[in-house]
N, C-alpha and C. Protein backbone atom coordinates (compact mmCIF):
# COMPACT_ATOMS: atom_id res chain seq x y z
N UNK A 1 46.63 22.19 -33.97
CA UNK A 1 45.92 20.96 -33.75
C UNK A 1 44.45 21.22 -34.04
N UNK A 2 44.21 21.06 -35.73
CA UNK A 2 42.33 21.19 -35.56
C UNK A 2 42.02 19.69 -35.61
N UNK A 3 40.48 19.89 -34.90
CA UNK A 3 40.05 18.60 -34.72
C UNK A 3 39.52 17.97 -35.92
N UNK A 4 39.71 16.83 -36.58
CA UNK A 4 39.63 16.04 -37.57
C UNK A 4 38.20 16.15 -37.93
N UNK A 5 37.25 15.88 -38.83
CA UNK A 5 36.08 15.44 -39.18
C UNK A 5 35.93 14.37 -39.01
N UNK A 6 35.21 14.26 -38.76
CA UNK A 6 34.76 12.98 -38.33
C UNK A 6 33.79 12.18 -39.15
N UNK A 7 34.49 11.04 -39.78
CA UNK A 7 33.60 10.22 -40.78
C UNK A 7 32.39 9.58 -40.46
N UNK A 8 31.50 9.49 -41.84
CA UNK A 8 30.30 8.87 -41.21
C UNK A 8 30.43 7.76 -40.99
N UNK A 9 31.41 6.33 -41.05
CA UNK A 9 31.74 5.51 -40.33
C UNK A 9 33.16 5.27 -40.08
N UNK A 10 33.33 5.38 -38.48
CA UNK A 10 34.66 5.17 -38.30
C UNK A 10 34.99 3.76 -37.69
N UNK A 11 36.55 3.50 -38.20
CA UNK A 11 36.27 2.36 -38.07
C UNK A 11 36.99 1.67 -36.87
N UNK A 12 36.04 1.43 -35.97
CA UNK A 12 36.88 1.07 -34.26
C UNK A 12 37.93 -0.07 -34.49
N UNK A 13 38.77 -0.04 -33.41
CA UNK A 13 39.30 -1.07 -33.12
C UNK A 13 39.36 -1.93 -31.84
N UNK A 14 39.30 -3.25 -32.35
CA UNK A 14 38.77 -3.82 -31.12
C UNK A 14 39.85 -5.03 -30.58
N UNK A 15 39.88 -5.37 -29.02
CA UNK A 15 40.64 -6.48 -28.29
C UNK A 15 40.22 -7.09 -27.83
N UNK A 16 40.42 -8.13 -27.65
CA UNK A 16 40.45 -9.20 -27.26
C UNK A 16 39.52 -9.07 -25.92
N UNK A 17 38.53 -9.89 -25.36
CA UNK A 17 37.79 -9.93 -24.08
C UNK A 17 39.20 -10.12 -23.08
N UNK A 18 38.83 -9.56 -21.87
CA UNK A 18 39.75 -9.87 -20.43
C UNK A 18 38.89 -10.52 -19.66
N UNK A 19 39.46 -11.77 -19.31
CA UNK A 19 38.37 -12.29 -18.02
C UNK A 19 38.23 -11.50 -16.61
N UNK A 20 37.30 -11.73 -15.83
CA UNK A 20 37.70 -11.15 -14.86
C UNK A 20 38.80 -11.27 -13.94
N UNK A 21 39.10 -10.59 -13.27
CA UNK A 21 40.30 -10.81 -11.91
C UNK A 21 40.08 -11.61 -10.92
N UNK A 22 40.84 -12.34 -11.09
CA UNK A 22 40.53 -13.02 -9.68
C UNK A 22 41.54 -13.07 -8.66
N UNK A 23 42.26 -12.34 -8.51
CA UNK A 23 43.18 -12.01 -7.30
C UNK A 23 42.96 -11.74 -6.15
N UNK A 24 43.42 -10.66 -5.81
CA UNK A 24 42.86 -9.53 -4.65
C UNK A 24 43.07 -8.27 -4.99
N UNK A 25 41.76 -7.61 -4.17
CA UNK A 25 41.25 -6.50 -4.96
C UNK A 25 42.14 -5.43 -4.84
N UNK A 26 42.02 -4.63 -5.73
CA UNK A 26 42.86 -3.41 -5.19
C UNK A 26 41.82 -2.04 -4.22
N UNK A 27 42.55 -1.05 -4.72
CA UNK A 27 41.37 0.02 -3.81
C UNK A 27 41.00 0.81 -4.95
N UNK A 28 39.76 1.00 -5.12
CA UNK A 28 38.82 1.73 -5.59
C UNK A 28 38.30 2.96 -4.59
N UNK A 29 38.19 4.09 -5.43
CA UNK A 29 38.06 5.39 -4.63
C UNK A 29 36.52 5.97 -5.40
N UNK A 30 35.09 5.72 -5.21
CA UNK A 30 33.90 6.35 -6.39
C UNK A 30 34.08 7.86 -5.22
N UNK A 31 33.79 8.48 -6.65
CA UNK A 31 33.56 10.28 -6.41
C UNK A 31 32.19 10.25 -6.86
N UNK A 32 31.71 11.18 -6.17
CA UNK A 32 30.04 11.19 -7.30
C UNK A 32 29.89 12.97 -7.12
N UNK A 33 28.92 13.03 -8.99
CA UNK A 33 28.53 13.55 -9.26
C UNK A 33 27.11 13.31 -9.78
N UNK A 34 26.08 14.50 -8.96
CA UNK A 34 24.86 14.01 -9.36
C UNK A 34 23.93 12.73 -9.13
N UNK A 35 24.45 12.15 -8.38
CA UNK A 35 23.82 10.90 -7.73
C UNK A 35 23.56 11.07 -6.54
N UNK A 36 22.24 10.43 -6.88
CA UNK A 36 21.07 10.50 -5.24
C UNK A 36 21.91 9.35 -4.20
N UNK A 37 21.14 10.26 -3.20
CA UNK A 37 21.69 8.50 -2.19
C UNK A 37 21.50 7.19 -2.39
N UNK A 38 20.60 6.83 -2.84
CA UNK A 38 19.91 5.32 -3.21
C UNK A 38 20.21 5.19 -4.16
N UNK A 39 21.34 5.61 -5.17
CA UNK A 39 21.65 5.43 -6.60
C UNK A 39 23.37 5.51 -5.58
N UNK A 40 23.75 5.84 -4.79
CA UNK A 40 25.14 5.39 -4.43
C UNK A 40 25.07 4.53 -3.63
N UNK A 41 23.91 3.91 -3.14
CA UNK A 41 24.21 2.77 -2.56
C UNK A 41 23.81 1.20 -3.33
N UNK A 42 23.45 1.54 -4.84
CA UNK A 42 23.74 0.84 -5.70
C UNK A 42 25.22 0.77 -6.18
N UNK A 43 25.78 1.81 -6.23
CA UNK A 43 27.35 2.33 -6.84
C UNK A 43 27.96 1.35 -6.08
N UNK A 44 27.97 1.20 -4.27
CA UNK A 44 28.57 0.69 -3.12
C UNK A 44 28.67 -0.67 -3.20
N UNK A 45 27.80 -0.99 -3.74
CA UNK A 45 27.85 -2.60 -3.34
C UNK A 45 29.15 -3.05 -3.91
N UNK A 46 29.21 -3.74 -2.46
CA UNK A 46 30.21 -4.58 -2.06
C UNK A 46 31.00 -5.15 -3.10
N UNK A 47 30.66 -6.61 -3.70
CA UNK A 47 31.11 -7.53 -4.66
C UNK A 47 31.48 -6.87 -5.66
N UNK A 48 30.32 -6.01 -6.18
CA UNK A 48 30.62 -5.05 -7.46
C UNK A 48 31.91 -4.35 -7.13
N UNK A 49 32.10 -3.63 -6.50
CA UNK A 49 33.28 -2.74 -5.97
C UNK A 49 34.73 -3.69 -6.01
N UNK A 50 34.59 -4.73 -5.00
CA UNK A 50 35.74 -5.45 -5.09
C UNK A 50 36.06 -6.26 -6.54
N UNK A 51 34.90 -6.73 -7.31
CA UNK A 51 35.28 -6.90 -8.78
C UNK A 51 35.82 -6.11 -9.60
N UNK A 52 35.78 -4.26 -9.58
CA UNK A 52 36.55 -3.82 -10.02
C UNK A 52 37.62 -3.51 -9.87
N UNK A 53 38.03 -3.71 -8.21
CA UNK A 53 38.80 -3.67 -8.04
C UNK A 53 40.05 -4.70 -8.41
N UNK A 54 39.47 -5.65 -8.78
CA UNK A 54 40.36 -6.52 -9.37
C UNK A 54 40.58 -6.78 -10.08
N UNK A 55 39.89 -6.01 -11.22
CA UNK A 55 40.12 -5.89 -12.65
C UNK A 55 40.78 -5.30 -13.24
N UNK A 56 41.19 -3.93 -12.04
CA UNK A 56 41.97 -3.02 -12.43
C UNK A 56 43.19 -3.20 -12.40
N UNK A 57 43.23 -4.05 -11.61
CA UNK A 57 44.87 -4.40 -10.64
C UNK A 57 45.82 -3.98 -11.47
N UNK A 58 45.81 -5.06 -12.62
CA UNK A 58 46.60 -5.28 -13.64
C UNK A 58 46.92 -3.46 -14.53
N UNK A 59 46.16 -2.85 -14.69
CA UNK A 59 46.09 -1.79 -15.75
C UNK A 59 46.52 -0.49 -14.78
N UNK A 60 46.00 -0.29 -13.46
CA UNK A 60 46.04 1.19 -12.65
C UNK A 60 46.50 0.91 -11.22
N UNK A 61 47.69 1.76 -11.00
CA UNK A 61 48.21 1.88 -10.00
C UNK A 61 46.84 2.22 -8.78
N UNK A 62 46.72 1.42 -7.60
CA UNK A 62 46.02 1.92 -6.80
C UNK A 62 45.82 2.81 -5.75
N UNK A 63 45.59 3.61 -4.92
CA UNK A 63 43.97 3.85 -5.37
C UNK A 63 43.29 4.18 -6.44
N UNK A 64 42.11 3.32 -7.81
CA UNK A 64 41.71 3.65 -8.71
C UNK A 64 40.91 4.69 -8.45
N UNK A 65 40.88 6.28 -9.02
CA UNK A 65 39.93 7.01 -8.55
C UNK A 65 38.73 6.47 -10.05
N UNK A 66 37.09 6.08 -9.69
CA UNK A 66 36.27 6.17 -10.70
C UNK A 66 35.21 7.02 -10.03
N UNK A 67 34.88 7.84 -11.26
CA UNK A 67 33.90 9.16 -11.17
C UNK A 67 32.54 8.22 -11.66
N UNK A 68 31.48 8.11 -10.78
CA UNK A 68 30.40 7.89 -11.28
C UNK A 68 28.90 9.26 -11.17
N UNK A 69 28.83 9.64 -12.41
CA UNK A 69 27.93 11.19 -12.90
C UNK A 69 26.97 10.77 -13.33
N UNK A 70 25.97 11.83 -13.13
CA UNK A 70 24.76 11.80 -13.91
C UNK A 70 24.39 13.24 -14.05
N UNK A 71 23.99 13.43 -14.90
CA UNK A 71 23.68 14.82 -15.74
C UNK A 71 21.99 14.78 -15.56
N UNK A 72 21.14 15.19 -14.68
CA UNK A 72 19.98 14.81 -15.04
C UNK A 72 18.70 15.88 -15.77
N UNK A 73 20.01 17.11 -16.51
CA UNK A 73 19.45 18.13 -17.33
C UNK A 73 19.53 17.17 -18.91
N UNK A 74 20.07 16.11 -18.54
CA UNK A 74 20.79 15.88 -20.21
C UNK A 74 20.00 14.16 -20.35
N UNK A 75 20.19 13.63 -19.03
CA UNK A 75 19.79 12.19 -18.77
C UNK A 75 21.00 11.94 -19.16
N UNK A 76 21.91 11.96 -18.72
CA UNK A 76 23.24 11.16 -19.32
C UNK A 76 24.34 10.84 -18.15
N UNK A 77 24.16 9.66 -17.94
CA UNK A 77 25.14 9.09 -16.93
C UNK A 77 26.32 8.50 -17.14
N UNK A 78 27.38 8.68 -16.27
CA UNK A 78 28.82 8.52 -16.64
C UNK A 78 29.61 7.77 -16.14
N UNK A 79 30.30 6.97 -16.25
CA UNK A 79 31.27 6.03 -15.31
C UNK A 79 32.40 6.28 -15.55
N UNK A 80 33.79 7.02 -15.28
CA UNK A 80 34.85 7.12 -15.79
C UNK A 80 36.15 6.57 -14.75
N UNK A 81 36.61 5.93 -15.47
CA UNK A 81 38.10 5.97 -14.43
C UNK A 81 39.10 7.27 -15.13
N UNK A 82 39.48 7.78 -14.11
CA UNK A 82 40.24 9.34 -14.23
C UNK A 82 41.58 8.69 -13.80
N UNK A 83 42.50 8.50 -14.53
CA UNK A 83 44.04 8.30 -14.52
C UNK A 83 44.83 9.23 -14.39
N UNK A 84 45.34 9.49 -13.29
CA UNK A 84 46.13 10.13 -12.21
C UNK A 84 47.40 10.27 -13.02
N UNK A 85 48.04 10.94 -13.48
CA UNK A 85 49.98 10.83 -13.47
C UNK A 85 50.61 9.74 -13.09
N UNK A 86 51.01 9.32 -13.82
CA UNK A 86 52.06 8.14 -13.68
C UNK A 86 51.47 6.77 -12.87
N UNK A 87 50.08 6.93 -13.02
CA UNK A 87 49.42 5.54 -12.39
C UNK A 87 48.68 4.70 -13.35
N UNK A 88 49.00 4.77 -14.67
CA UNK A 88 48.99 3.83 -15.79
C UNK A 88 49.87 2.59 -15.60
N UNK A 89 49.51 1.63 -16.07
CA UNK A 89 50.55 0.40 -16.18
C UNK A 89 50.69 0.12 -17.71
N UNK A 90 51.33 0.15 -18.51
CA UNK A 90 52.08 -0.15 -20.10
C UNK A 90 50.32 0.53 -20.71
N UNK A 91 50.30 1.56 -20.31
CA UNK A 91 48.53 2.13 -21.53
C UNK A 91 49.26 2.77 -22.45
N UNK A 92 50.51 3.39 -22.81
CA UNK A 92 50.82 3.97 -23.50
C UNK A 92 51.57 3.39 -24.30
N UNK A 93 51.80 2.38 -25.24
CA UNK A 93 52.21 1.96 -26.30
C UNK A 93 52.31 2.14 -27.94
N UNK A 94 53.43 3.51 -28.14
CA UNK A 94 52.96 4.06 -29.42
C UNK A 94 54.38 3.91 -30.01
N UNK A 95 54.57 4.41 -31.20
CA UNK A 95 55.77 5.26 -31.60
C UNK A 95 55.07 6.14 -32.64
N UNK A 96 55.78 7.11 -32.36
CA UNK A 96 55.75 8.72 -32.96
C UNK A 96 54.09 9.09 -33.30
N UNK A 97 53.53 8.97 -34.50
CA UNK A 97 51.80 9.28 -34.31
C UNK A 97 51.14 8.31 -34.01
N UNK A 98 51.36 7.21 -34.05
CA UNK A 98 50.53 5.72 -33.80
C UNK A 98 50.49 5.36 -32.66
N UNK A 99 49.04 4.79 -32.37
CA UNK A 99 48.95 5.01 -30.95
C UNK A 99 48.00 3.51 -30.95
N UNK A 100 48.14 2.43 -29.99
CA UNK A 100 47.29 1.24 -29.50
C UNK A 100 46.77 2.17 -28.54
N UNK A 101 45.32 2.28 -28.69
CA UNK A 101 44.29 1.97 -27.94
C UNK A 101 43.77 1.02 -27.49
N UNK A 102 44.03 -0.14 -27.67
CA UNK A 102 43.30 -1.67 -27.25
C UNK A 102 44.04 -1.65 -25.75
N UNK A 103 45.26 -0.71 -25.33
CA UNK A 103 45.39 -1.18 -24.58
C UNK A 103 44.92 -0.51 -23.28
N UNK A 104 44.04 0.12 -23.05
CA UNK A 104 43.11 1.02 -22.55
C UNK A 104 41.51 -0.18 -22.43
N UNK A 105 42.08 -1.43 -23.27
CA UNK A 105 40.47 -2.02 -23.27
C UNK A 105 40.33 -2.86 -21.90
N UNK A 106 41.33 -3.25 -21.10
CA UNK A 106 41.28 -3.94 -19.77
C UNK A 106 40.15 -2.68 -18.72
N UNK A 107 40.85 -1.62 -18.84
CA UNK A 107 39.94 -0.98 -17.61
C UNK A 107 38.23 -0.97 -18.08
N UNK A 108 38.27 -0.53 -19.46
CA UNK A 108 36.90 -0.43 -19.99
C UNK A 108 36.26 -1.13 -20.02
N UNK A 109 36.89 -2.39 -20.25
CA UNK A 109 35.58 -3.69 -19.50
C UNK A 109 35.83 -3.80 -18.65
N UNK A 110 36.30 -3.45 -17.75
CA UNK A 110 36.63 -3.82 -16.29
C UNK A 110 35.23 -2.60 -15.79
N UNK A 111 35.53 -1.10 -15.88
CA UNK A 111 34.12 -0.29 -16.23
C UNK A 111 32.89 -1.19 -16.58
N UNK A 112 32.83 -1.59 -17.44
CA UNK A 112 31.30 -2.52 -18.15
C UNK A 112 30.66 -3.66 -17.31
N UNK A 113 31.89 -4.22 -16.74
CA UNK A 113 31.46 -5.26 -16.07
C UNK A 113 30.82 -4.40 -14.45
N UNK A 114 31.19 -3.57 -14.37
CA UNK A 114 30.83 -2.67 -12.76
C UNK A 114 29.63 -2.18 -13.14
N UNK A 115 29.50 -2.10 -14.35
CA UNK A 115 28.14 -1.24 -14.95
C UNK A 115 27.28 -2.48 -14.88
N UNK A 116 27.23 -3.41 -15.65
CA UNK A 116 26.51 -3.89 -15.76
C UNK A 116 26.11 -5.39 -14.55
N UNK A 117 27.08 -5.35 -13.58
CA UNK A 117 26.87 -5.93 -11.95
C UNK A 117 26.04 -5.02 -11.08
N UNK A 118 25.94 -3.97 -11.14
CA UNK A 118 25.34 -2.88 -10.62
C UNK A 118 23.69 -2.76 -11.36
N UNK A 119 24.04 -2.80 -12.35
CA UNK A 119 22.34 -2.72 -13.38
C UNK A 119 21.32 -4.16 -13.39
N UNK A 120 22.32 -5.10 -13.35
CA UNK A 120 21.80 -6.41 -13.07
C UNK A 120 20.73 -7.04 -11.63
N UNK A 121 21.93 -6.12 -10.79
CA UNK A 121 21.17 -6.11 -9.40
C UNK A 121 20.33 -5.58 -9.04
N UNK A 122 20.44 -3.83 -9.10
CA UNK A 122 19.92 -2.94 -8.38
C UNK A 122 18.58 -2.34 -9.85
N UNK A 123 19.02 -1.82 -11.01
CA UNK A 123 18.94 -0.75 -11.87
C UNK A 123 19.10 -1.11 -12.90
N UNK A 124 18.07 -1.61 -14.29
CA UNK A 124 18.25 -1.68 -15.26
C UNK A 124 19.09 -0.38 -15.89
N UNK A 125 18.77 0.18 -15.48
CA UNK A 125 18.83 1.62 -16.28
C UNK A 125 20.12 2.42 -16.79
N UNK A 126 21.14 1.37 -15.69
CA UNK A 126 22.65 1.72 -15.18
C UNK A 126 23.41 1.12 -16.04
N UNK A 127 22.70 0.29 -17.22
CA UNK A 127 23.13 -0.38 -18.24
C UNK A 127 23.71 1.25 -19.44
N UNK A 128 22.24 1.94 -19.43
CA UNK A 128 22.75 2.94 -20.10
C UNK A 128 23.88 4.19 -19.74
N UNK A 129 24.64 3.79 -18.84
CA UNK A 129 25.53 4.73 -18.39
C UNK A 129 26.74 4.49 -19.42
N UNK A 130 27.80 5.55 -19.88
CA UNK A 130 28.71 5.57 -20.50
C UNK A 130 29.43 5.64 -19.81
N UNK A 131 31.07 4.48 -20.32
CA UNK A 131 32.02 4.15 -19.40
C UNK A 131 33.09 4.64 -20.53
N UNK A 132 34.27 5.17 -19.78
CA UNK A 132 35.30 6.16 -20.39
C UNK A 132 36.23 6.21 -19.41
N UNK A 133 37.62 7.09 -19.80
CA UNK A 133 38.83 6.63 -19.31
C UNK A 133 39.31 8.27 -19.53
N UNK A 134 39.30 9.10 -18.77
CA UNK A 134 39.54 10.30 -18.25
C UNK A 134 41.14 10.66 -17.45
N UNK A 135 41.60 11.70 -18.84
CA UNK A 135 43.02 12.15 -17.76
C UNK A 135 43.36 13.60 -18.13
N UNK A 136 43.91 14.66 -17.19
CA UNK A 136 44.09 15.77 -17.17
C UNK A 136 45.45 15.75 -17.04
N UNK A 137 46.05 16.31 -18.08
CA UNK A 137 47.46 16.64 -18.46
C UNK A 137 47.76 18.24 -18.36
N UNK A 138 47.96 19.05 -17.36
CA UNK A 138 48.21 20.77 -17.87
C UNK A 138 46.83 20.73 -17.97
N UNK A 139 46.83 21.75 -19.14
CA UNK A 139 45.69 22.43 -20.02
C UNK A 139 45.14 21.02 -20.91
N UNK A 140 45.29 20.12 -20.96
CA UNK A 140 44.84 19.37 -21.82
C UNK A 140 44.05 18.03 -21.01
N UNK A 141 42.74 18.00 -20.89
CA UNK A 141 41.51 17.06 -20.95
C UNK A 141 41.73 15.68 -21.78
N UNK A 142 41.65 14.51 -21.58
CA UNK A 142 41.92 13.07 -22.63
C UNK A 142 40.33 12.94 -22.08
N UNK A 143 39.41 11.76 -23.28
CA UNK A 143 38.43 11.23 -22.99
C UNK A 143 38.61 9.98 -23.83
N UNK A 144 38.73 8.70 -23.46
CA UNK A 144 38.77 8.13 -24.17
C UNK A 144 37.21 7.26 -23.88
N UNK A 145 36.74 6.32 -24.88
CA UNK A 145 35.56 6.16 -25.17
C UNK A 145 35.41 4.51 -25.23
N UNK A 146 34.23 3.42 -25.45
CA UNK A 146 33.84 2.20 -25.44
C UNK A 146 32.90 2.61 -26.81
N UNK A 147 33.16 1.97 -27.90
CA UNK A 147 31.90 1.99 -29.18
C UNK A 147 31.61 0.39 -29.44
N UNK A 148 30.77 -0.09 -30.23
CA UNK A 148 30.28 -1.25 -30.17
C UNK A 148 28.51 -1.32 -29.53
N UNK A 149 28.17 -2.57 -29.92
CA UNK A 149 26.88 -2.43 -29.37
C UNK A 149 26.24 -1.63 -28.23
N UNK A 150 25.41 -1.47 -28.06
CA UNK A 150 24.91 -1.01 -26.59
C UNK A 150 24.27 -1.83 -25.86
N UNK A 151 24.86 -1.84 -24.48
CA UNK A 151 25.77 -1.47 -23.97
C UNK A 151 26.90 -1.95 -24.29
N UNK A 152 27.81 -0.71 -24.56
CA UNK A 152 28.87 -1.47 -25.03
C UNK A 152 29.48 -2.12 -24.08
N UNK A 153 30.79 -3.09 -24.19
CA UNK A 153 31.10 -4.25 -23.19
C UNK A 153 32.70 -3.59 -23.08
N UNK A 154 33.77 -2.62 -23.61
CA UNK A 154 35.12 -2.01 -23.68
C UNK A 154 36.04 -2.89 -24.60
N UNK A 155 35.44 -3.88 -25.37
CA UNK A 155 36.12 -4.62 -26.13
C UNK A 155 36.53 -3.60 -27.20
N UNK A 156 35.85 -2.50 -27.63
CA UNK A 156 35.86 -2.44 -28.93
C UNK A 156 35.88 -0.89 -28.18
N UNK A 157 37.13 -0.24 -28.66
CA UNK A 157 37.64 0.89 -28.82
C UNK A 157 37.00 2.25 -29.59
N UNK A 158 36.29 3.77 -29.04
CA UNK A 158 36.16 4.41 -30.13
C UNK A 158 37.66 4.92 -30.48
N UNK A 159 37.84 4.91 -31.76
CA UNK A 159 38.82 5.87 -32.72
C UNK A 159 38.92 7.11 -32.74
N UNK A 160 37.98 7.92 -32.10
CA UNK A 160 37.81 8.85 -31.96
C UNK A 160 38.17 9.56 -30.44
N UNK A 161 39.12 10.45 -30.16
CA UNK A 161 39.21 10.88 -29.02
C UNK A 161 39.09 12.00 -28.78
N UNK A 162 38.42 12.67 -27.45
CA UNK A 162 38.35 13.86 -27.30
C UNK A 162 38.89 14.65 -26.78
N UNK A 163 39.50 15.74 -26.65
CA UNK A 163 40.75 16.67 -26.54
C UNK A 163 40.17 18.13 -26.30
N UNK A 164 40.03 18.19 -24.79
CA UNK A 164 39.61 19.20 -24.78
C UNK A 164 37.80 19.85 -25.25
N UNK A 165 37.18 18.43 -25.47
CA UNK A 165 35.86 18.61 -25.69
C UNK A 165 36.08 18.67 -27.24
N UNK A 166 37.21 18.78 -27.95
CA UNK A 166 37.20 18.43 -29.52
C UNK A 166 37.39 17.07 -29.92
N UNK A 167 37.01 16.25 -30.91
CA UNK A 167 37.02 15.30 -31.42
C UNK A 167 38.20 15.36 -32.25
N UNK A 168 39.36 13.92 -32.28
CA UNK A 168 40.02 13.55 -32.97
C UNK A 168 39.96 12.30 -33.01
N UNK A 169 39.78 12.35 -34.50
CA UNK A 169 39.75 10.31 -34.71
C UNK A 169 40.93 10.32 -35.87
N UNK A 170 41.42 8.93 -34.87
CA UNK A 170 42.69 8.42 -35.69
C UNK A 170 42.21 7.08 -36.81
N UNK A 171 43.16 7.12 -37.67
CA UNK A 171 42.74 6.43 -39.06
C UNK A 171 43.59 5.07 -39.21
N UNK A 172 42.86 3.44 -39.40
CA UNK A 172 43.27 2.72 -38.51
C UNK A 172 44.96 2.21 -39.55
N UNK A 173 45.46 1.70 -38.87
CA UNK A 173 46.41 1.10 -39.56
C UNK A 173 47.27 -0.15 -39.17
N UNK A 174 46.81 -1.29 -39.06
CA UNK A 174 47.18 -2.70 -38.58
C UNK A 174 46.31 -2.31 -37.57
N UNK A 175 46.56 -2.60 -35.88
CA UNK A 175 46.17 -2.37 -34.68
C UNK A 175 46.39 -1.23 -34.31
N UNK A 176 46.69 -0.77 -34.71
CA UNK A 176 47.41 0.94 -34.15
C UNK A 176 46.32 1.91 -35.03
N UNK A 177 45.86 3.49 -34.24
CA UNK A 177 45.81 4.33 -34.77
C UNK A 177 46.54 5.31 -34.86
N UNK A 178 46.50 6.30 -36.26
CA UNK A 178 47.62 6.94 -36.50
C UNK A 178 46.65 7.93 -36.61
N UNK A 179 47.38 9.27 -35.46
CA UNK A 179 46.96 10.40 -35.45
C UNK A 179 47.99 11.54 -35.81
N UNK A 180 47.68 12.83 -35.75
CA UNK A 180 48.70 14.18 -36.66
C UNK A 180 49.39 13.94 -35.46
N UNK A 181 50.32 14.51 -35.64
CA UNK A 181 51.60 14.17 -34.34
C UNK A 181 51.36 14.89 -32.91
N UNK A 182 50.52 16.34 -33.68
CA UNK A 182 50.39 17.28 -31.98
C UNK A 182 49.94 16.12 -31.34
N UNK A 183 48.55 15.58 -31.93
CA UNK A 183 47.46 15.24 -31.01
C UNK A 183 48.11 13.72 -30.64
N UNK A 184 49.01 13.14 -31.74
CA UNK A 184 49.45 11.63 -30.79
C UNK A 184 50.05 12.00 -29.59
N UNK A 185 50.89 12.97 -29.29
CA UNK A 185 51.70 13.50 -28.65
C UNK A 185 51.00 13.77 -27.06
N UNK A 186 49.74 14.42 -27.79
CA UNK A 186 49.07 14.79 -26.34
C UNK A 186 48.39 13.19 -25.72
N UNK A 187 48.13 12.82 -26.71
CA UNK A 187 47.33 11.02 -26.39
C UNK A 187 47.92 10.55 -25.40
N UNK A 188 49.22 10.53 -26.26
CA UNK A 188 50.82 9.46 -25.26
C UNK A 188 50.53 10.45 -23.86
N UNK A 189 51.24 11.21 -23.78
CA UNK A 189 50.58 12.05 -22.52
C UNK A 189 49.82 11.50 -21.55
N UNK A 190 48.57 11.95 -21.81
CA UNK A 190 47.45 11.53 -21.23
C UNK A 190 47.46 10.47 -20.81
N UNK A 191 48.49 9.24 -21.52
CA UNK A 191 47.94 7.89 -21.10
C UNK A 191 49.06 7.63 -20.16
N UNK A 192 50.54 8.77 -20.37
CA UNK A 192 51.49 8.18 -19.05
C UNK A 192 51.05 8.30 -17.86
């Protein structure tokens, strides 16, 4: 499995907006890394919290665990939902190397919208945080990614996934990307 090169434009794929949830919320679990107190009690708020929680409903078995990081050697802040084993709802929709990613785009704006309810209120700044979709399989790390404007909004899928801190981008074909088989293999994985 070497990691692909990566073109100078790749070409995302993107879904459809999700409105928000309006149900009832599920449970949300934030872990933090690197965040001050007064930057988690921006994270906390209330409404924000229960909006994601209801965004998720649909996509992640609950309790959603989301990691909110900040790196402040790098300035780079992180929002991830980390998908647990078997607490996906239909994210994995492939056959053999081809793989939908769009369907990974509910949590990621569901992410964007927490990002940017949180930045609206408290913290411009929380706009620039990157929102991603994190799962540990064995030995094998998934990162999946939001590309599109900045801030991006999770409509629009990167093609590119990371594996272990290596880059693989799949090459598009209808809605589906088609990756070498190890790495669809590990994708599907990651996303059961």
């Amino acid at each position: 499995m070497k990691p692909a090169p990566v073109p100078a434009v790749v070409p995302a794929t993107a879904a459809p907006r999700v409105p928000p949830g309006n149900g009832e919320a599920g449970g949300v679990v934030l872990v933090w890394d690197g965040i001050s107190p007064l930057h988690k009690s921006f994270f906390t708020d209330g409404p924000a919290v229960a909006q994601l929680g209801r965004d998720l409903v649909g996509s992640v078995e609950v309790p959603a665990n989301v990691y909110v990081a900040f790196d402040s050697n790098r300035h780079i802040g992180r929002i991830h939902l980390r998908l647990l084993p078997g607490t996906g709802r239909g994210l994995s929709a492939a056959k053999n190397t081809s793989v939908d990613l769009n369907k990974i785009s509910p949590i990621l704006q569901a992410l964007a919208r927490y990002r940017s309810a949180v930045a609206a209120r408290y913290d411009t700044r929380v706009e620039a945080f990157r929102i991603g979709l994190e799962a540990f399989r064995g030995p094998k790390h998934c990162l999946f990614g939001a590309a599109g404007t900045l801030p991006p909004d999770g409509t629009v899928i990167d093609p590119c996934v990371q594996i272990n801190s290596q880059s693989f981008c799949g090459e598009a074909s209808g809605e589906l990307l088609v990756f070498e088989a190890e790495v669809a293999s590990v994708i599907h994985d990651c996303l059961n």
